[in-house]
PDB file of N, CA and C in Angstrom:
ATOM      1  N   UNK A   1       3.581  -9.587  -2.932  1.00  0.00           N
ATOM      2  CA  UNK A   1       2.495  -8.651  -2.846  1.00  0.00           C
ATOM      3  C   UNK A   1       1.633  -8.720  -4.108  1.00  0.00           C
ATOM      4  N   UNK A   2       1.791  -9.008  -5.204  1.00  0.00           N
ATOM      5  CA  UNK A   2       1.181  -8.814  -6.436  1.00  0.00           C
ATOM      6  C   UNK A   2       0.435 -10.332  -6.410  1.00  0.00           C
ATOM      7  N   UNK A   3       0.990 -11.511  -6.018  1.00  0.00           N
ATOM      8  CA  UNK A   3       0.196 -12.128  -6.364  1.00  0.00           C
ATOM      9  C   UNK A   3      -1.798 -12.022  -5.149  1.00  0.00           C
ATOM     10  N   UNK A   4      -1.453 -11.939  -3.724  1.00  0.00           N
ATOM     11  CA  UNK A   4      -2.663 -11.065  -3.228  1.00  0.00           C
ATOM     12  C   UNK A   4      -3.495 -10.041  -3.857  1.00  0.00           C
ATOM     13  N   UNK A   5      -2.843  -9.412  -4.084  1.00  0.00           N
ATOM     14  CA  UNK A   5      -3.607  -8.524  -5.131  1.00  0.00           C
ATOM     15  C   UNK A   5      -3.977  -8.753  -6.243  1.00  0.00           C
ATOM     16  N   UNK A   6      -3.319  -9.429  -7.031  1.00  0.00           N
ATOM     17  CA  UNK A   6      -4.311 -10.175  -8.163  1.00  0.00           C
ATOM     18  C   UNK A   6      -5.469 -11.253  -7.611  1.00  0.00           C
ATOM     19  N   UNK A   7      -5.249 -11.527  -6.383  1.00  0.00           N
ATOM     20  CA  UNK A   7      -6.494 -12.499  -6.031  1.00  0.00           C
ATOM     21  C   UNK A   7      -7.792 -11.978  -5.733  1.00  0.00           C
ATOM     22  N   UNK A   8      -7.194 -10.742  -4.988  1.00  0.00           N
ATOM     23  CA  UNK A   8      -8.650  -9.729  -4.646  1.00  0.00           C
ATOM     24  C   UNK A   8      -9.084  -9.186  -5.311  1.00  0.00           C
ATOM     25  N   UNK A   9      -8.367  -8.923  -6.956  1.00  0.00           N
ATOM     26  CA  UNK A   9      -9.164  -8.336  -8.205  1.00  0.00           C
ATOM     27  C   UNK A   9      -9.815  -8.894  -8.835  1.00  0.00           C
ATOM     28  N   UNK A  10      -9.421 -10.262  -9.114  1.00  0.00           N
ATOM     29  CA  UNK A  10     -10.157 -11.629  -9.035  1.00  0.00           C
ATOM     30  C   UNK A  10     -11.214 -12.215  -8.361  1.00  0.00           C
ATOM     31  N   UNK A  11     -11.072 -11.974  -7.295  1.00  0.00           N
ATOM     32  CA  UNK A  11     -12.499 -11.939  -6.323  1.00  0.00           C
ATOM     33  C   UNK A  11     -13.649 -10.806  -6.531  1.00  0.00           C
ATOM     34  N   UNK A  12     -12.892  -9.991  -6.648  1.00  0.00           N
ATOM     35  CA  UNK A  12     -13.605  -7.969  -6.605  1.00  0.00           C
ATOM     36  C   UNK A  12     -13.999  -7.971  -7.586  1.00  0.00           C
ATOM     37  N   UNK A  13     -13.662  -8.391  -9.039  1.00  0.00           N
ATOM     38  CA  UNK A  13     -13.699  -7.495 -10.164  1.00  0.00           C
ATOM     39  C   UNK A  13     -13.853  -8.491 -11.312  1.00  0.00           C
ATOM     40  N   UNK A  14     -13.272 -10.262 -11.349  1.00  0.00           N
ATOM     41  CA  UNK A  14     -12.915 -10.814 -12.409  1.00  0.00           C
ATOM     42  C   UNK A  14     -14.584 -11.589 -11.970  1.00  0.00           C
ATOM     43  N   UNK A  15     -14.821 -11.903 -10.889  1.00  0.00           N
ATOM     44  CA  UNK A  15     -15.931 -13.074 -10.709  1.00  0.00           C
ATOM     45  C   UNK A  15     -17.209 -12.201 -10.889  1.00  0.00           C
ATOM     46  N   UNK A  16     -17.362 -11.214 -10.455  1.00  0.00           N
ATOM     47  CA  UNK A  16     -18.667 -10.488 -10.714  1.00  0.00           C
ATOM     48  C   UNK A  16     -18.905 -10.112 -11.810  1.00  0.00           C
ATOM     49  N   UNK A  17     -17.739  -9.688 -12.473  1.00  0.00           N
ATOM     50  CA  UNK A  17     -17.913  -9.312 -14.292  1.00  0.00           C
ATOM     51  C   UNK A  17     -18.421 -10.684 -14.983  1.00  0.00           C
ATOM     52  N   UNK A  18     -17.970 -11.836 -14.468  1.00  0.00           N
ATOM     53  CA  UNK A  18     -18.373 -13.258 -15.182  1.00  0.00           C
ATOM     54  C   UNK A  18     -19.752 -13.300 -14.749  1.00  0.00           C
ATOM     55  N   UNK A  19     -19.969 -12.745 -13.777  1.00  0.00           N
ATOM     56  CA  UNK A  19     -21.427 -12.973 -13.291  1.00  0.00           C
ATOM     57  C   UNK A  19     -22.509 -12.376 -13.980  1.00  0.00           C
ATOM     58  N   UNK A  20     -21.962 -10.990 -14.627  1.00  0.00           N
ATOM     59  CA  UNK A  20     -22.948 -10.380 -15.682  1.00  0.00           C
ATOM     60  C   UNK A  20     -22.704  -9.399 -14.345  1.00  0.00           C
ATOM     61  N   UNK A  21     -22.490  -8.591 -13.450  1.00  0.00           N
ATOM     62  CA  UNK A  21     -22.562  -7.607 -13.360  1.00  0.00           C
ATOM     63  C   UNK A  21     -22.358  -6.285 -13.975  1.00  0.00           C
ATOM     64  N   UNK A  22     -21.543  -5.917 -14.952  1.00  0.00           N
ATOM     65  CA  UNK A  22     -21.632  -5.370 -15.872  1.00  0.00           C
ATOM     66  C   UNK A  22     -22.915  -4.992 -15.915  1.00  0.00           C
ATOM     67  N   UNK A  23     -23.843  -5.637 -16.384  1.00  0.00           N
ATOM     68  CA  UNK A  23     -25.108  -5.213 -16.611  1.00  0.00           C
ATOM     69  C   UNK A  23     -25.584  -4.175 -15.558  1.00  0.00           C
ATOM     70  N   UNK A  24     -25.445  -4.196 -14.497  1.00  0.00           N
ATOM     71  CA  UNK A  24     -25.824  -3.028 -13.922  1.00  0.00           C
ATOM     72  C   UNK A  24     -25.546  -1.583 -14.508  1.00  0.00           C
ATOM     73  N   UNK A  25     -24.397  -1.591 -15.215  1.00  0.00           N
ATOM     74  CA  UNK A  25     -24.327  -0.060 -16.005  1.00  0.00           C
ATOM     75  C   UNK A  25     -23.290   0.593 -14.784  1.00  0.00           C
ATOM     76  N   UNK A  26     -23.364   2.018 -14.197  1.00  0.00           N
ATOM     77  CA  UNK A  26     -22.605   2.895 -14.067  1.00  0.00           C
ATOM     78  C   UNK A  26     -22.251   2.548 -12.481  1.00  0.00           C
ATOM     79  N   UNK A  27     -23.143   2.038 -11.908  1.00  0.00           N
ATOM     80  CA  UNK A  27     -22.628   1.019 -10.570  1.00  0.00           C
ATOM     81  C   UNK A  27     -21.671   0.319 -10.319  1.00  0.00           C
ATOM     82  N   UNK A  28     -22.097  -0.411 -11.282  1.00  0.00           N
ATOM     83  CA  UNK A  28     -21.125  -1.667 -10.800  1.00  0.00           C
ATOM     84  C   UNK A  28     -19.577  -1.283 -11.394  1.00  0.00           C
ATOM     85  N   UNK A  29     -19.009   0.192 -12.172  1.00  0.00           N
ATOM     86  CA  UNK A  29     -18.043   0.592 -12.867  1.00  0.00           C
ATOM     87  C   UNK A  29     -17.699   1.713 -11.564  1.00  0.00           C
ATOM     88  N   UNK A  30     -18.785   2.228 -10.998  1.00  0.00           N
ATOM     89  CA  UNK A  30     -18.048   2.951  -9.816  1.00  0.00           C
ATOM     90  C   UNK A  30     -17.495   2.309  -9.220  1.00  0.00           C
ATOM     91  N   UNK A  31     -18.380   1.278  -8.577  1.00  0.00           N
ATOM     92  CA  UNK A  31     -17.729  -0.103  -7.412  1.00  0.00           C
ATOM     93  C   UNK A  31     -16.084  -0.326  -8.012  1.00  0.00           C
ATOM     94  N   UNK A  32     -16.232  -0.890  -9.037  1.00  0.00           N
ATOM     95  CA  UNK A  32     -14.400  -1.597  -9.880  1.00  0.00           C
ATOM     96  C   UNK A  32     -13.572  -0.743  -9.632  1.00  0.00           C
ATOM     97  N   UNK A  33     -14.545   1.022  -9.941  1.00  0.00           N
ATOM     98  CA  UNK A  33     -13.345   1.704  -9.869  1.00  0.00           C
ATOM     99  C   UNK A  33     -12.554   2.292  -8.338  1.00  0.00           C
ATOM    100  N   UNK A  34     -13.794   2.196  -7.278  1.00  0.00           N
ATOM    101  CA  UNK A  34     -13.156   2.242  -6.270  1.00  0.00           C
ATOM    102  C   UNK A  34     -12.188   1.021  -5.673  1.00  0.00           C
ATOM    103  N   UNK A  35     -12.524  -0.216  -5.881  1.00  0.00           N
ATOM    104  CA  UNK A  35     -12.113  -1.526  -5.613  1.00  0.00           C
ATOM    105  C   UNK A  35     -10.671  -1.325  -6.136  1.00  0.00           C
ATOM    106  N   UNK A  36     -10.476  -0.988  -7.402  1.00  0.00           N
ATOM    107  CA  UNK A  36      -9.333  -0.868  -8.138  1.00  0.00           C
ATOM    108  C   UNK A  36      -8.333  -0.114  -7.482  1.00  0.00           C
ATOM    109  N   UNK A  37      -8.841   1.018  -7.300  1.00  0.00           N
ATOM    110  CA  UNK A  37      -7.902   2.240  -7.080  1.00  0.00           C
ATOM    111  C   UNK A  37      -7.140   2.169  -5.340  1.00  0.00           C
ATOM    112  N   UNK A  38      -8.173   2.193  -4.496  1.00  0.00           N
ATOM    113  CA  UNK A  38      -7.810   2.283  -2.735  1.00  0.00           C
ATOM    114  C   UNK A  38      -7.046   0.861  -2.674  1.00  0.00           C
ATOM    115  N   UNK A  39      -6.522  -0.385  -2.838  1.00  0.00           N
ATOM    116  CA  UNK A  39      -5.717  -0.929  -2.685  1.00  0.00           C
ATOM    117  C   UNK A  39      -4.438  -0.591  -3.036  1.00  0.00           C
ATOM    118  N   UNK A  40      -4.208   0.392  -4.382  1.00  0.00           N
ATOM    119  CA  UNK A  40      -3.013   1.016  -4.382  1.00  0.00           C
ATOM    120  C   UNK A  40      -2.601   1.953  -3.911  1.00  0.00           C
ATOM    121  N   UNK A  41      -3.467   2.806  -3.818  1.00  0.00           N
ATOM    122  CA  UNK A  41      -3.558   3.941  -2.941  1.00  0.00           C
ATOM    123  C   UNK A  41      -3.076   3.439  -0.968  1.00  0.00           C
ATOM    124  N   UNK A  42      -3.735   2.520  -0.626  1.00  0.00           N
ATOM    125  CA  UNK A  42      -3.128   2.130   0.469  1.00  0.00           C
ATOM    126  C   UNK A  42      -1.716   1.591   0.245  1.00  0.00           C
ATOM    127  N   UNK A  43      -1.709   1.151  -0.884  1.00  0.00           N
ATOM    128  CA  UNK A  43      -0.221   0.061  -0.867  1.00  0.00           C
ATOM    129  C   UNK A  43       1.182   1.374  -1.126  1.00  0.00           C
ATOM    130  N   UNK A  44       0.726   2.209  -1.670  1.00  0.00           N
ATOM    131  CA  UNK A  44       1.485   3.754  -2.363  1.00  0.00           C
ATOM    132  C   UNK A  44       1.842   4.041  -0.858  1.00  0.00           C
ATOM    133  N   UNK A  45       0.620   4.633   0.302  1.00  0.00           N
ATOM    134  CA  UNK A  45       0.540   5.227   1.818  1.00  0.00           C
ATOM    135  C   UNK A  45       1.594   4.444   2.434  1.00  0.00           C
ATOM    136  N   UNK A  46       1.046   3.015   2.240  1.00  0.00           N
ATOM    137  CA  UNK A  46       1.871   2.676   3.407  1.00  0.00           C
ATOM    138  C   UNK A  46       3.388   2.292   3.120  1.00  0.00           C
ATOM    139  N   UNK A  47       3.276   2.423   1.446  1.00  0.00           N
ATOM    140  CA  UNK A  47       5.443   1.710   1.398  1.00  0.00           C
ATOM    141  C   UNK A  47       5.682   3.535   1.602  1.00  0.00           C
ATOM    142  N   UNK A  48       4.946   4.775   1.501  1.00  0.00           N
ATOM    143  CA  UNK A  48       5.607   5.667   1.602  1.00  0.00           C
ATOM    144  C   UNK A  48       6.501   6.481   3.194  1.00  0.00           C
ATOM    145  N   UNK A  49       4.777   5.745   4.311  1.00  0.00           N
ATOM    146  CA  UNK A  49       5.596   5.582   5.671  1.00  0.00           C
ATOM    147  C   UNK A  49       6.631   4.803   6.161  1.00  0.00           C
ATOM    148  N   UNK A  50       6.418   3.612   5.571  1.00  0.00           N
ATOM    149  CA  UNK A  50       7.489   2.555   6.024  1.00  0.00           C
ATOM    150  C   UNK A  50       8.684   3.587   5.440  1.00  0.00           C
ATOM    151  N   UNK A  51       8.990   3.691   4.133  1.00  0.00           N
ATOM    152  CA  UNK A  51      10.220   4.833   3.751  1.00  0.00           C
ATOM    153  C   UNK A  51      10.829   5.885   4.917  1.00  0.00           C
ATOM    154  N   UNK A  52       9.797   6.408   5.545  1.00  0.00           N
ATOM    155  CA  UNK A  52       9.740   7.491   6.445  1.00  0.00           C
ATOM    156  C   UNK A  52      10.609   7.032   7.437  1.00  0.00           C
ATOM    157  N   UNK A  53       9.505   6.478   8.181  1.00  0.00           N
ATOM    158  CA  UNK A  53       9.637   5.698   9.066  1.00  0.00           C
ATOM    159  C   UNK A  53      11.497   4.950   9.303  1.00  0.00           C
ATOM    160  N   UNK A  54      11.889   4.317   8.090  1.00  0.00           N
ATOM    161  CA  UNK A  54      13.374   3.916   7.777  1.00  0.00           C
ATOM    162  C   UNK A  54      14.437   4.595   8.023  1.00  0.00           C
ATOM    163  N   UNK A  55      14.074   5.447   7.201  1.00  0.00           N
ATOM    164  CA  UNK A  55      15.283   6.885   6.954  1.00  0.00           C
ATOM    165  C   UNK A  55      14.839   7.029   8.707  1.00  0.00           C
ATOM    166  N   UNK A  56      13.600   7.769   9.313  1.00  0.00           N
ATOM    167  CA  UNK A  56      14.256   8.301  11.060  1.00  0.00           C
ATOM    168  C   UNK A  56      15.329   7.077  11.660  1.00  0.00           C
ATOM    169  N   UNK A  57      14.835   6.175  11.202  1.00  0.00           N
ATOM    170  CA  UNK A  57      15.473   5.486  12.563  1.00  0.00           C
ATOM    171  C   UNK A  57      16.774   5.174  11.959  1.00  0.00           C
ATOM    172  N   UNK A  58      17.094   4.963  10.783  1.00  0.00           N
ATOM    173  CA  UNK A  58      18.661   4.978  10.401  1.00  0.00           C
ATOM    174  C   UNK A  58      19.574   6.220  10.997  1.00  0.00           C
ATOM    175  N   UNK A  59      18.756   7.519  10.333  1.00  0.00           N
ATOM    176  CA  UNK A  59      19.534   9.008  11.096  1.00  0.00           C
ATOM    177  C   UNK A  59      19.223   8.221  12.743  1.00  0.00           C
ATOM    178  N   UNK A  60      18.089   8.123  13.713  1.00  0.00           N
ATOM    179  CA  UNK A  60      18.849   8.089  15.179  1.00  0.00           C
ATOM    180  C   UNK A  60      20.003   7.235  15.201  1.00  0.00           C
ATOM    181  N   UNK A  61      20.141   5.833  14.581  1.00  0.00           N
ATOM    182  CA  UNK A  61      20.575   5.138  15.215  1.00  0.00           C
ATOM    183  C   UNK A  61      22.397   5.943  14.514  1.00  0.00           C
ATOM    184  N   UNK A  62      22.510   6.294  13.422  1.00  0.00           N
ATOM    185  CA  UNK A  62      23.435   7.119  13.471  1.00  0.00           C
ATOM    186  C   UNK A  62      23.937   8.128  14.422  1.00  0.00           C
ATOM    187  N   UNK A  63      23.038   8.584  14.907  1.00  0.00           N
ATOM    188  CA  UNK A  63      23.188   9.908  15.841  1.00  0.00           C
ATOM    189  C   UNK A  63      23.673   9.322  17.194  1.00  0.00           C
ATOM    190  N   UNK A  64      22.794   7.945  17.471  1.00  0.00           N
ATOM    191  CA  UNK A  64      23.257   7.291  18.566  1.00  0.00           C
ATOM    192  C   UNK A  64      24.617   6.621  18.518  1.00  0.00           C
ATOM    193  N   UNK A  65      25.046   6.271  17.470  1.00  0.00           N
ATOM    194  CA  UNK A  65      26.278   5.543  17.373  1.00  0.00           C
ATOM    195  C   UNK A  65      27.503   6.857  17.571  1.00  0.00           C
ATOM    196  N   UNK A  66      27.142   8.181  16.823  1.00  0.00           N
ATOM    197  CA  UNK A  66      28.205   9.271  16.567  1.00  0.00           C
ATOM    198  C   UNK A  66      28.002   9.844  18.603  1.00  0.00           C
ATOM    199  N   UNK A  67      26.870   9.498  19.122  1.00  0.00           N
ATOM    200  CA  UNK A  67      27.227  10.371  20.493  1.00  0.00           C
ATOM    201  C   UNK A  67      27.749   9.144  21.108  1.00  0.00           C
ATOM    202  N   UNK A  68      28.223   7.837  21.248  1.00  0.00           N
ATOM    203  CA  UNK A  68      28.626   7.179  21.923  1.00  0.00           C
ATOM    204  C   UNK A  68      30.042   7.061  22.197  1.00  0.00           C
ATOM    205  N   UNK A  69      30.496   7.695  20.991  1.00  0.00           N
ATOM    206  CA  UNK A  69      32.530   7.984  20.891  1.00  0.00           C
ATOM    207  C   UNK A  69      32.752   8.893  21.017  1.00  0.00           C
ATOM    208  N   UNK A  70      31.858   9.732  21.575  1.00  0.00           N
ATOM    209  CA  UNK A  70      32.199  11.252  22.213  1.00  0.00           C
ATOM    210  C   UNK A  70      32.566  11.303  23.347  1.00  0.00           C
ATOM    211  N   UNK A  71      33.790  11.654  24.014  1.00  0.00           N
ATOM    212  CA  UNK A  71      33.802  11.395  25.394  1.00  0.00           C
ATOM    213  C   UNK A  71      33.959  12.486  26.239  1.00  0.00           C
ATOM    214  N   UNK A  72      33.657  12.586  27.586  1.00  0.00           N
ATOM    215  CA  UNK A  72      33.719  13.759  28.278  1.00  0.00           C
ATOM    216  C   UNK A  72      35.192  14.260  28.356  1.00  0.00           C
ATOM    217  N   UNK A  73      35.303  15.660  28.036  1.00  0.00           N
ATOM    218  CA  UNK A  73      36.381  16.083  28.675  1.00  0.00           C
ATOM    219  C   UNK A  73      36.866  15.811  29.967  1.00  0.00           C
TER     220      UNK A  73
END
């Protein structure tokens, strides 16, 4: 995962700064800073569902394994 993401900061952030964007002033520092931030922010979201997501299905498949050796009276 890190090396993708260093490519798109590289693309986003390392080639346009070589380009002299900078020079735009408070623009082109909003842009970086949104560019910067919402890739982790997605990457934070989504390892936090996948987490979620893990833990339910470990508890069902527990729950399913504990009702299967239950037997009828």
């Amino acid at each position: 995962m890190t090396l993708p993401l260093a490519a798109y900061y590289g693309i986003a952030l390392a080639v346009p700064l070589a380009n002299g964007a900078a020079k735009q002033g408070a623009a082109f520092w909003k842009h970086a800073f949104v560019v910067f931030i919402l890739p982790l922010i997605w990457i934070a979201l989504g390892s936090a569902i996948s987490g979620i997501v893990r833990t339910f299905r470990r508890g069902a498949q527990r729950d399913f394994a504990n009702a299967s050796t239950i037997t009828a009276p």
